[in-house]
N, C-alpha and C. Protein backbone atom coordinates (compact mmCIF):
# COMPACT_ATOMS: atom_id res chain seq x y z
N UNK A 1 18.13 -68.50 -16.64
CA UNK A 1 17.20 -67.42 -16.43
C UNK A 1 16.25 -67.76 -15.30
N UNK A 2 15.88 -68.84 -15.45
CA UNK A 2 14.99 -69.41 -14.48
C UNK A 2 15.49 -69.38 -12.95
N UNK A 3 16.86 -70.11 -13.02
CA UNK A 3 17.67 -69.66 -11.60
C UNK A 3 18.07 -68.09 -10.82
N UNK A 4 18.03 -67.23 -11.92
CA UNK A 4 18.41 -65.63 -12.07
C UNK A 4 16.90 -65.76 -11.13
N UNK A 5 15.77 -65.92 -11.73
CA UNK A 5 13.95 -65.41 -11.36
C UNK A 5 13.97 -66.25 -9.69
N UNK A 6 14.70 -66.96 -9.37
CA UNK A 6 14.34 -68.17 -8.28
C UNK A 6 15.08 -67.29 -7.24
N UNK A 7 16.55 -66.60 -7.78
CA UNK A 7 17.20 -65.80 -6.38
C UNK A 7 16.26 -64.88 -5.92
N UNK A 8 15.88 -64.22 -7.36
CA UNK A 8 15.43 -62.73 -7.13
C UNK A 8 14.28 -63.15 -5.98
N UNK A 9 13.56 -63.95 -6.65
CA UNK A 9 12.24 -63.98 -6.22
C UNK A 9 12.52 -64.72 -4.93
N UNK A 10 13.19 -65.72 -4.27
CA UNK A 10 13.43 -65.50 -3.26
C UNK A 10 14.15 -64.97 -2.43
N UNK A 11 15.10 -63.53 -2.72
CA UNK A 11 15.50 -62.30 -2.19
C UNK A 11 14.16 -61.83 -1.97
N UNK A 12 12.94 -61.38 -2.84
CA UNK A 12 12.07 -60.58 -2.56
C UNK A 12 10.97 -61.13 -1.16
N UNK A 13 11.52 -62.19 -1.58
CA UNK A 13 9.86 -63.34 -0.35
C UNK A 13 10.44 -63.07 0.63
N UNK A 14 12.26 -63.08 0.63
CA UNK A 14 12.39 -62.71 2.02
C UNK A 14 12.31 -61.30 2.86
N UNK A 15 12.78 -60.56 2.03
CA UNK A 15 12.92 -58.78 2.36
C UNK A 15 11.59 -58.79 2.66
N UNK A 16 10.08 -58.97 1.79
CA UNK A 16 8.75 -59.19 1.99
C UNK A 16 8.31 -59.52 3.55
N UNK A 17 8.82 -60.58 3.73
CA UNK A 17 8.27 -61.74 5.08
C UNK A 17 9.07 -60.80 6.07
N UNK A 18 10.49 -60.53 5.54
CA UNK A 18 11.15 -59.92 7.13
C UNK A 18 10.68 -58.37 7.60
N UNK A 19 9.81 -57.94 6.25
CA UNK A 19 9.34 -56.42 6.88
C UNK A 19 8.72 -56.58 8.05
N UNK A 20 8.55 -55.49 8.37
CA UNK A 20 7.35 -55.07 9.54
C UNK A 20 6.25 -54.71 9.40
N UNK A 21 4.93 -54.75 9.62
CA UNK A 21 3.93 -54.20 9.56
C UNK A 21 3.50 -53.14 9.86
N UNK A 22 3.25 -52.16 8.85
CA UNK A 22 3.35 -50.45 9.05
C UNK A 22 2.12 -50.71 10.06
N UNK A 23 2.46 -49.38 10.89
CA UNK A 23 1.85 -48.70 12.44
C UNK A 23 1.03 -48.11 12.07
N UNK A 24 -0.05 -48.28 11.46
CA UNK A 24 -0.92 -46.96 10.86
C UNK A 24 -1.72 -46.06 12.59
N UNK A 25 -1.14 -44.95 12.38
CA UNK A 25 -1.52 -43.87 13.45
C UNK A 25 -2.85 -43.72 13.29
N UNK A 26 -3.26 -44.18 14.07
CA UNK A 26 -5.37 -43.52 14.32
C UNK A 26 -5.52 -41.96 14.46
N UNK A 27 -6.19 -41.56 14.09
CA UNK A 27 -6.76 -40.02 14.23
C UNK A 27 -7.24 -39.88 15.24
N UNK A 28 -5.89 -38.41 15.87
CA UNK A 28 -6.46 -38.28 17.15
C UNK A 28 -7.71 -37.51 17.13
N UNK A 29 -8.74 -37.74 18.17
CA UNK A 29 -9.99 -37.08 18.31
C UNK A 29 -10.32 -35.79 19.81
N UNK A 30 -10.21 -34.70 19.50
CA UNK A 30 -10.26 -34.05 20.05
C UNK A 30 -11.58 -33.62 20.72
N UNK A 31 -12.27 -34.04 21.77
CA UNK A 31 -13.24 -33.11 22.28
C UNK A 31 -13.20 -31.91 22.19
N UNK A 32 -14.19 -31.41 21.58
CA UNK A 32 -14.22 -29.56 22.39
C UNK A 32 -15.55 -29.10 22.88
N UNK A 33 -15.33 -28.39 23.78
CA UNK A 33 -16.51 -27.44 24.68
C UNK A 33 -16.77 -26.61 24.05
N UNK A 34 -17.80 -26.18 24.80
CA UNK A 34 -18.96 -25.40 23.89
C UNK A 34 -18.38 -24.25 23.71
N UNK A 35 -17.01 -23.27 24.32
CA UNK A 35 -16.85 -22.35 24.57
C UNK A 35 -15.70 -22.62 22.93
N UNK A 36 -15.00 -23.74 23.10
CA UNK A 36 -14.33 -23.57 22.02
C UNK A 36 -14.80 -23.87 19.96
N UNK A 37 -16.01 -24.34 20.40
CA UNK A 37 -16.97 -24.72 19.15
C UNK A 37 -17.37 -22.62 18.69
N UNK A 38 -18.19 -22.68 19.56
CA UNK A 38 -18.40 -21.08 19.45
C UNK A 38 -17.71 -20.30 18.81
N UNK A 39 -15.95 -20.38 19.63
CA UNK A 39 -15.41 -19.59 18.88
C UNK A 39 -14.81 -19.96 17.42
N UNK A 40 -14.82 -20.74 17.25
CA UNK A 40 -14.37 -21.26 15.64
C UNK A 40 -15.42 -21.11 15.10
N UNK A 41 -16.79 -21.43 14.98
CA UNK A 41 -17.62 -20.62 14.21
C UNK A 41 -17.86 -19.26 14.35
N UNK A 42 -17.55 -18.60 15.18
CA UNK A 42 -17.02 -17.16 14.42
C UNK A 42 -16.17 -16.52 14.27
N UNK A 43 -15.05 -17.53 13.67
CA UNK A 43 -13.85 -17.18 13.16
C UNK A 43 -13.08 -15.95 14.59
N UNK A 44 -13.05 -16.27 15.87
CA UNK A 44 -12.14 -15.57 16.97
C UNK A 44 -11.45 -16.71 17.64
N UNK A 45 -10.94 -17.53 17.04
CA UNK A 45 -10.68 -18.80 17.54
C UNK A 45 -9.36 -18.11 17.91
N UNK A 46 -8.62 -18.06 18.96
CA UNK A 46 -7.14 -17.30 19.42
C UNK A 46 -7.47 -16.37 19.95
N UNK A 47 -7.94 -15.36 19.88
CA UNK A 47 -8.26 -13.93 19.89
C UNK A 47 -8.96 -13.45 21.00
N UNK A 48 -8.71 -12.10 21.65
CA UNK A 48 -9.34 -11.87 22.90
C UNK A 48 -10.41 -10.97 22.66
N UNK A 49 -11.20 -11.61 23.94
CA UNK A 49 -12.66 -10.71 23.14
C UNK A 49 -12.91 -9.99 23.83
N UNK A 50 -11.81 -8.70 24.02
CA UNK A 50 -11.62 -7.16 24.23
C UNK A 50 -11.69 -6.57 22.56
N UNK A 51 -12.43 -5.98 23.10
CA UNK A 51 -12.82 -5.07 21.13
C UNK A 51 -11.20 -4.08 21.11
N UNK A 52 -10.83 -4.31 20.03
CA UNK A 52 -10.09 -3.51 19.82
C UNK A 52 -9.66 -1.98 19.20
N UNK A 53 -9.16 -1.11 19.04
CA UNK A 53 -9.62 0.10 18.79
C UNK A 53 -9.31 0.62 17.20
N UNK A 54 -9.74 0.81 16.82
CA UNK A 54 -9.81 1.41 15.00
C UNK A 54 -8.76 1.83 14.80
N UNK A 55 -7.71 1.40 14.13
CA UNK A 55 -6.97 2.67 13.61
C UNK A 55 -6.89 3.62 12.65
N UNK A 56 -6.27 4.68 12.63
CA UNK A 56 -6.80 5.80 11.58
C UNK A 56 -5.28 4.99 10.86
N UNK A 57 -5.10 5.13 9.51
CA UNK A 57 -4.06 4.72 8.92
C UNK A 57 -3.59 5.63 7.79
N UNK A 58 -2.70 6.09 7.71
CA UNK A 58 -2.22 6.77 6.91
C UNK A 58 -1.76 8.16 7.19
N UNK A 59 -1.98 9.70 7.12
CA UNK A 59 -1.23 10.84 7.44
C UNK A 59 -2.75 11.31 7.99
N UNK A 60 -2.26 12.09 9.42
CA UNK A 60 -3.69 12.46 9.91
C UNK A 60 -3.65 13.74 9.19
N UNK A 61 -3.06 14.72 9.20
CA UNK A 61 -2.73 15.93 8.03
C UNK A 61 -1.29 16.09 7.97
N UNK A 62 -1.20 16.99 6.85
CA UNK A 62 0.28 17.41 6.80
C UNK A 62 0.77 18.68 7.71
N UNK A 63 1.87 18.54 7.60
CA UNK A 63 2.82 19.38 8.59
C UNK A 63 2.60 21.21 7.82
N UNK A 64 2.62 21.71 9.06
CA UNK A 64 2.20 23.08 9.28
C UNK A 64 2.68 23.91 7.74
N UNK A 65 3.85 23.44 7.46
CA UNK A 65 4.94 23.84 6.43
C UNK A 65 4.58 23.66 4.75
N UNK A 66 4.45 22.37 4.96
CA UNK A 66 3.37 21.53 3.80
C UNK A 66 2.28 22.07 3.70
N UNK A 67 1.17 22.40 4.86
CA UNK A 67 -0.05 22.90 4.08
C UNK A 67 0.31 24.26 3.97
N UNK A 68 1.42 25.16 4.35
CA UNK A 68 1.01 26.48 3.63
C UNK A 68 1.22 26.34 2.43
N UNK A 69 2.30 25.59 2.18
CA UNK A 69 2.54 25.11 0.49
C UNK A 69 1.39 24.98 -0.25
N UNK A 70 0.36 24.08 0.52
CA UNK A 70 -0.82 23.41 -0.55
C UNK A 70 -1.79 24.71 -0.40
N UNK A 71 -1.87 25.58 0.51
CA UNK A 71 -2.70 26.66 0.87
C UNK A 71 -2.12 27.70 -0.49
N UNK A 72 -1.07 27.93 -0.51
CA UNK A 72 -0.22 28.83 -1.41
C UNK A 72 -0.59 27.94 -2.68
N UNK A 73 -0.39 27.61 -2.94
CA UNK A 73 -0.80 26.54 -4.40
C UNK A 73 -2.34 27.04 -4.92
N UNK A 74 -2.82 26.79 -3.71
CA UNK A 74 -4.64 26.77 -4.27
C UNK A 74 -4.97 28.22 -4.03
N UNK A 75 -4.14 28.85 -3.69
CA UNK A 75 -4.45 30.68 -3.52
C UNK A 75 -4.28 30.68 -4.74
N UNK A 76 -3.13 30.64 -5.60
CA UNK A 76 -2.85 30.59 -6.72
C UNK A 76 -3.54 30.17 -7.84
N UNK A 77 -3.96 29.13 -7.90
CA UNK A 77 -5.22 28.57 -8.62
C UNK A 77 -6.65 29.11 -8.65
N UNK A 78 -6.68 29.89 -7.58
CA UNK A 78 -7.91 30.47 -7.55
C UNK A 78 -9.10 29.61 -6.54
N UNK A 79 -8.52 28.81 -5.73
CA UNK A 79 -9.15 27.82 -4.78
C UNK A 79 -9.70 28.22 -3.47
N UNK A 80 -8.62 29.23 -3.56
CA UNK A 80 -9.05 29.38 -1.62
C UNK A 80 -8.17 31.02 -1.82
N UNK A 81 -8.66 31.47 -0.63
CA UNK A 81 -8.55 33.09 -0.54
C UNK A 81 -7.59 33.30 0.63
N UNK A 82 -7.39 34.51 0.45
CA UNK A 82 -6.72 34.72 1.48
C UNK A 82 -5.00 34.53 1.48
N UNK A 83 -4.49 34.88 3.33
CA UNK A 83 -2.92 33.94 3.25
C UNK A 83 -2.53 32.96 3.83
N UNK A 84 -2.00 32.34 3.44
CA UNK A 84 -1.67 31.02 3.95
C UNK A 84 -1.72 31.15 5.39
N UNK A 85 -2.36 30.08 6.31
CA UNK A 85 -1.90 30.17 7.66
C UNK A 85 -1.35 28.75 8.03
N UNK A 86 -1.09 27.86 7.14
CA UNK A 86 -0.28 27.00 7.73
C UNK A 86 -1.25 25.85 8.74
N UNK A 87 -2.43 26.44 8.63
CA UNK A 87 -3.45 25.16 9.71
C UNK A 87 -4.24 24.43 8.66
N UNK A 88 -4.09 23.14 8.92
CA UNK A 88 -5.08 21.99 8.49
C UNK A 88 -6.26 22.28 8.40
N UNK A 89 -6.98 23.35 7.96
CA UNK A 89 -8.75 23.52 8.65
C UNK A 89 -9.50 23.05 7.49
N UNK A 90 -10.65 23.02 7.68
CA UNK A 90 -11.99 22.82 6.60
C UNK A 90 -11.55 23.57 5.58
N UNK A 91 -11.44 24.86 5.60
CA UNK A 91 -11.53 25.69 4.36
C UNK A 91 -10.66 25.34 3.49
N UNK A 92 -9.00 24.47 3.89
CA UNK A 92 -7.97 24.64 3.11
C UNK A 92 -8.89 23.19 2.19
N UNK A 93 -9.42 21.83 3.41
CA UNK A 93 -9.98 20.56 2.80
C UNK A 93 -10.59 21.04 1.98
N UNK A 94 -11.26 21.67 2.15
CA UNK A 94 -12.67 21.71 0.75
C UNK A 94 -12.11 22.41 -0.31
N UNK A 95 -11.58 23.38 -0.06
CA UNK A 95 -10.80 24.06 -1.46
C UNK A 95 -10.22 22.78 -2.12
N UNK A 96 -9.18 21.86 -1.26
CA UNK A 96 -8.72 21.02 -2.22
C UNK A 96 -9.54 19.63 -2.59
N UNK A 97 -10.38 19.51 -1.88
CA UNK A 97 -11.54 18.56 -2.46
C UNK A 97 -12.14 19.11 -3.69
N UNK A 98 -12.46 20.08 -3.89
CA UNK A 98 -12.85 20.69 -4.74
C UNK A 98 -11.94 20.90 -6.16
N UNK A 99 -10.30 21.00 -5.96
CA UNK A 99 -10.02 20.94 -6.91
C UNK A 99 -9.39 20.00 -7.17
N UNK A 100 -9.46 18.77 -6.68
CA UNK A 100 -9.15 17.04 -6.78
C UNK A 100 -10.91 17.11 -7.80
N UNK A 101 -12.15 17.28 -7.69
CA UNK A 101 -13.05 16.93 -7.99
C UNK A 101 -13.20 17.81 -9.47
N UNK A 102 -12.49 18.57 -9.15
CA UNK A 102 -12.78 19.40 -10.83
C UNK A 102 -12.23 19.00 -11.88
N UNK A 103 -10.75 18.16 -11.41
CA UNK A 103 -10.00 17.65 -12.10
C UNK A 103 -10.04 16.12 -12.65
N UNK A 104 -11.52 15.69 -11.67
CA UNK A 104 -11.51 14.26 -12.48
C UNK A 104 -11.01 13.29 -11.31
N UNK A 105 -10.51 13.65 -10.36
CA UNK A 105 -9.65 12.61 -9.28
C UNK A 105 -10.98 12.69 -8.32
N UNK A 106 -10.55 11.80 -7.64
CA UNK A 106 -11.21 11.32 -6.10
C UNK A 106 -11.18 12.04 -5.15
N UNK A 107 -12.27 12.22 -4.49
CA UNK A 107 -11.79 13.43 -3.85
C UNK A 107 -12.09 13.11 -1.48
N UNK A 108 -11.88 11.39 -1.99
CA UNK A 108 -12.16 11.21 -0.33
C UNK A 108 -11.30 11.44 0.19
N UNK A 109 -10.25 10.95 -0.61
CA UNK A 109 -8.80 11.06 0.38
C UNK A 109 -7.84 12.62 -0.08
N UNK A 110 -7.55 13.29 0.63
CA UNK A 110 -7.21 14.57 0.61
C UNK A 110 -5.84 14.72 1.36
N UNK A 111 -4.70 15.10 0.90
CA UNK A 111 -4.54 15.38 -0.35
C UNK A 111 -4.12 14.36 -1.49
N UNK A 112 -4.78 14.37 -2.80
CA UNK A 112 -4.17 13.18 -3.38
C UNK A 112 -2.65 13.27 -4.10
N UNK A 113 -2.10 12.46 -4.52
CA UNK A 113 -0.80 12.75 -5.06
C UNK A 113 -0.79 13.73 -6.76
N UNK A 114 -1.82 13.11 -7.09
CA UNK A 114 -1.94 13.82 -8.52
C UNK A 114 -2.14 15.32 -8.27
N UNK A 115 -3.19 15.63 -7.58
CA UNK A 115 -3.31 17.02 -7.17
C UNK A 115 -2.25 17.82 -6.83
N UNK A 116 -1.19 16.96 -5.85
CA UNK A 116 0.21 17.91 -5.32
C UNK A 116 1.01 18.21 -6.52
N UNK A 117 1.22 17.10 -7.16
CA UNK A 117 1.57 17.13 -8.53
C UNK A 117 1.11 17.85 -9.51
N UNK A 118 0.18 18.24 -9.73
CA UNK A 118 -0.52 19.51 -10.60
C UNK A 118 -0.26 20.93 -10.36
N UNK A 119 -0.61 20.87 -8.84
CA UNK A 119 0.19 22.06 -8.34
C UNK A 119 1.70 22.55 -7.69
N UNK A 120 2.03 21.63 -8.50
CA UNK A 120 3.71 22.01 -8.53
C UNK A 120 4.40 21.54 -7.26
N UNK A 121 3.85 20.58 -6.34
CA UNK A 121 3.73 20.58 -5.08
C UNK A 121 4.62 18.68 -5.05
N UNK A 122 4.88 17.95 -6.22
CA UNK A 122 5.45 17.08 -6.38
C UNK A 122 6.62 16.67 -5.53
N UNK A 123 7.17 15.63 -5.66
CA UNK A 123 7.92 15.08 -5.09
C UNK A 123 9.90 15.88 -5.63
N UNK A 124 10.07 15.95 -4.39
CA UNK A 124 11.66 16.72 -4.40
C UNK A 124 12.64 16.44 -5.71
N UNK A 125 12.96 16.98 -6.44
CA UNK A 125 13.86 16.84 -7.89
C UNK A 125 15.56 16.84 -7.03
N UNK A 126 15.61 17.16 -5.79
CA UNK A 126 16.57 17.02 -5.23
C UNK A 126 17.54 15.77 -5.35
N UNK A 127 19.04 15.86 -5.30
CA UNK A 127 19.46 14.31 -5.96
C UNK A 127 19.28 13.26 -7.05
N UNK A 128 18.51 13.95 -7.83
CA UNK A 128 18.06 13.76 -9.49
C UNK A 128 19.69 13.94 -10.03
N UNK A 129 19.81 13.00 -10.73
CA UNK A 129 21.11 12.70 -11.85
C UNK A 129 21.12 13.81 -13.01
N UNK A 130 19.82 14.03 -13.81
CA UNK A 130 19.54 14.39 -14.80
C UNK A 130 18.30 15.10 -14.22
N UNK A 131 18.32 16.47 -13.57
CA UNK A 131 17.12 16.86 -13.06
C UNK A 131 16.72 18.16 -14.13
N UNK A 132 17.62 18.39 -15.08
CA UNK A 132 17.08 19.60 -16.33
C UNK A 132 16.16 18.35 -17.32
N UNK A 133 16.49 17.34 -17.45
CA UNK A 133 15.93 15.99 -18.33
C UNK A 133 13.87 15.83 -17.62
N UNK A 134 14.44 15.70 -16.02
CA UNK A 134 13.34 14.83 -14.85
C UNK A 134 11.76 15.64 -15.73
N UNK A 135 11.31 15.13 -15.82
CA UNK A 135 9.13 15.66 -16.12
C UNK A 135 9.01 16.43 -14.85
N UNK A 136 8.62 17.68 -15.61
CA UNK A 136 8.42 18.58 -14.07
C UNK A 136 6.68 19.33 -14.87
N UNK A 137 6.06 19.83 -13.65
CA UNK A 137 4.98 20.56 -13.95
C UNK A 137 5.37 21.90 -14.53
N UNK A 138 4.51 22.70 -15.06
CA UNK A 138 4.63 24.18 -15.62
C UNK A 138 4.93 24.43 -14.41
N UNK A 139 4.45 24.73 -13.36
CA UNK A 139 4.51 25.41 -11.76
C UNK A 139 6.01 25.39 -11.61
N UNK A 140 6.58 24.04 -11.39
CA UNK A 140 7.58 23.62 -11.23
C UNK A 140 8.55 24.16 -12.03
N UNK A 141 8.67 24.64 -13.31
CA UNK A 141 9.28 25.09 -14.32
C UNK A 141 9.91 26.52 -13.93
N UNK A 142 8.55 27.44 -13.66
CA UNK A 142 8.46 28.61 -13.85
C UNK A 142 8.27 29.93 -15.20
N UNK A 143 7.83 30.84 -15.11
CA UNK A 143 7.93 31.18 -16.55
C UNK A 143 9.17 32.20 -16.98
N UNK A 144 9.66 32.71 -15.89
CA UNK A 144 11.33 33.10 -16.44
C UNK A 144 12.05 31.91 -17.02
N UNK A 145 12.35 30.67 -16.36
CA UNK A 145 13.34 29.49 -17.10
C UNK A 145 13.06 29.06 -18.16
N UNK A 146 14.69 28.76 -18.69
CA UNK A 146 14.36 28.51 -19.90
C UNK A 146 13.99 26.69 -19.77
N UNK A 147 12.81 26.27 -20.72
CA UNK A 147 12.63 25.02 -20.82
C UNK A 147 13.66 24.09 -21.79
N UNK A 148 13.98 23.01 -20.69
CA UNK A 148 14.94 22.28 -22.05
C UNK A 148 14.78 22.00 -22.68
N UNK A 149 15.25 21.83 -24.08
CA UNK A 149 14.73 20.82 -24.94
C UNK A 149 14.33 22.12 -25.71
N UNK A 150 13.82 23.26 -25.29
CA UNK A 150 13.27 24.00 -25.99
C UNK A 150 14.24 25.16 -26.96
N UNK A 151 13.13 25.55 -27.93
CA UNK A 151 14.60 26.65 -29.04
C UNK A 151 14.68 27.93 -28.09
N UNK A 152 15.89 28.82 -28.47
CA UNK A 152 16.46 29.96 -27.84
C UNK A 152 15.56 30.88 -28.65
N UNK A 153 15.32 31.84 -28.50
CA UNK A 153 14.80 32.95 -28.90
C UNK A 153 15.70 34.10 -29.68
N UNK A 154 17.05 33.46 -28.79
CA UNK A 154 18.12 34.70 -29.05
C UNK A 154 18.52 34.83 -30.54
């Protein structure tokens, strides 16, 4: 056993002695100028300091087609007067701000989805598998059709 401990241990003294002495890398030290201190404290460190321009994000209004829809919707509801003309204006916004706000919804962003959805104005049942099954609004229904699910009268 003792001879077993005498190889090992001088296998290890030698692998030991024949290493190399790790290279420890110094930290490089970077000067910086005043121009580049600056910009890292206020977080434009990369960045050009041309202001850049706002973007509006999201739908600037809907298409001519779409708001007579939402115009026709809220005639219907009792929102807004008149006939549809198909223009984006104040009168159609506020009618439907107004009935986003009556209903409990938010009324910054116009139009909201719940609102289109209330007024029958939802997303296309088109290519629906099971579109007599799909959750549709009363609007959406109509009151001649018959509802599924529902008893016959006959």
């Amino acid at each position: 056993m003792v001879g077993l401990q005498l190889c090992f241990g001088a296998a290890n003294a030698a692998t030991i002695s024949d290493a190399k002495p790790s290279t420890a890398k110094k930290p490089v030290v970077h000067s910086t100028t005043a121009h580049a201190r600056k910009s890292s404290a206020h977080g434009t460190h990369g960045k050009s300091s041309v202001a850049k321009k706002s973007r509006v994000r999201g739908q600037a209004a809907p298409s001519s087609e779409r708001t007579r829809e939402i115009q026709t919707a809220l005639i219907r509801e009792h929102y807004l007067n008149g006939e549809p003309s198909g223009a984006w204006d104040d009168q159609t916004r506020n009618a439907l701000t107004k009935y986003q706000a009556d209903h409990g919804w938010q009324s910054k962003v116009v139009p909201d989805s719940r609102a289109l959805i209330k007024l029958g104005l939802g997303p296309s049942r088109e290519g629906l598998l099971n579109p007599d099954t799909a959750a549709v609004s009363p609007h959406e229904v109509g009151a001649d059709k018959p509802q599924p699910g529902g008893s016959s009268s006959n």
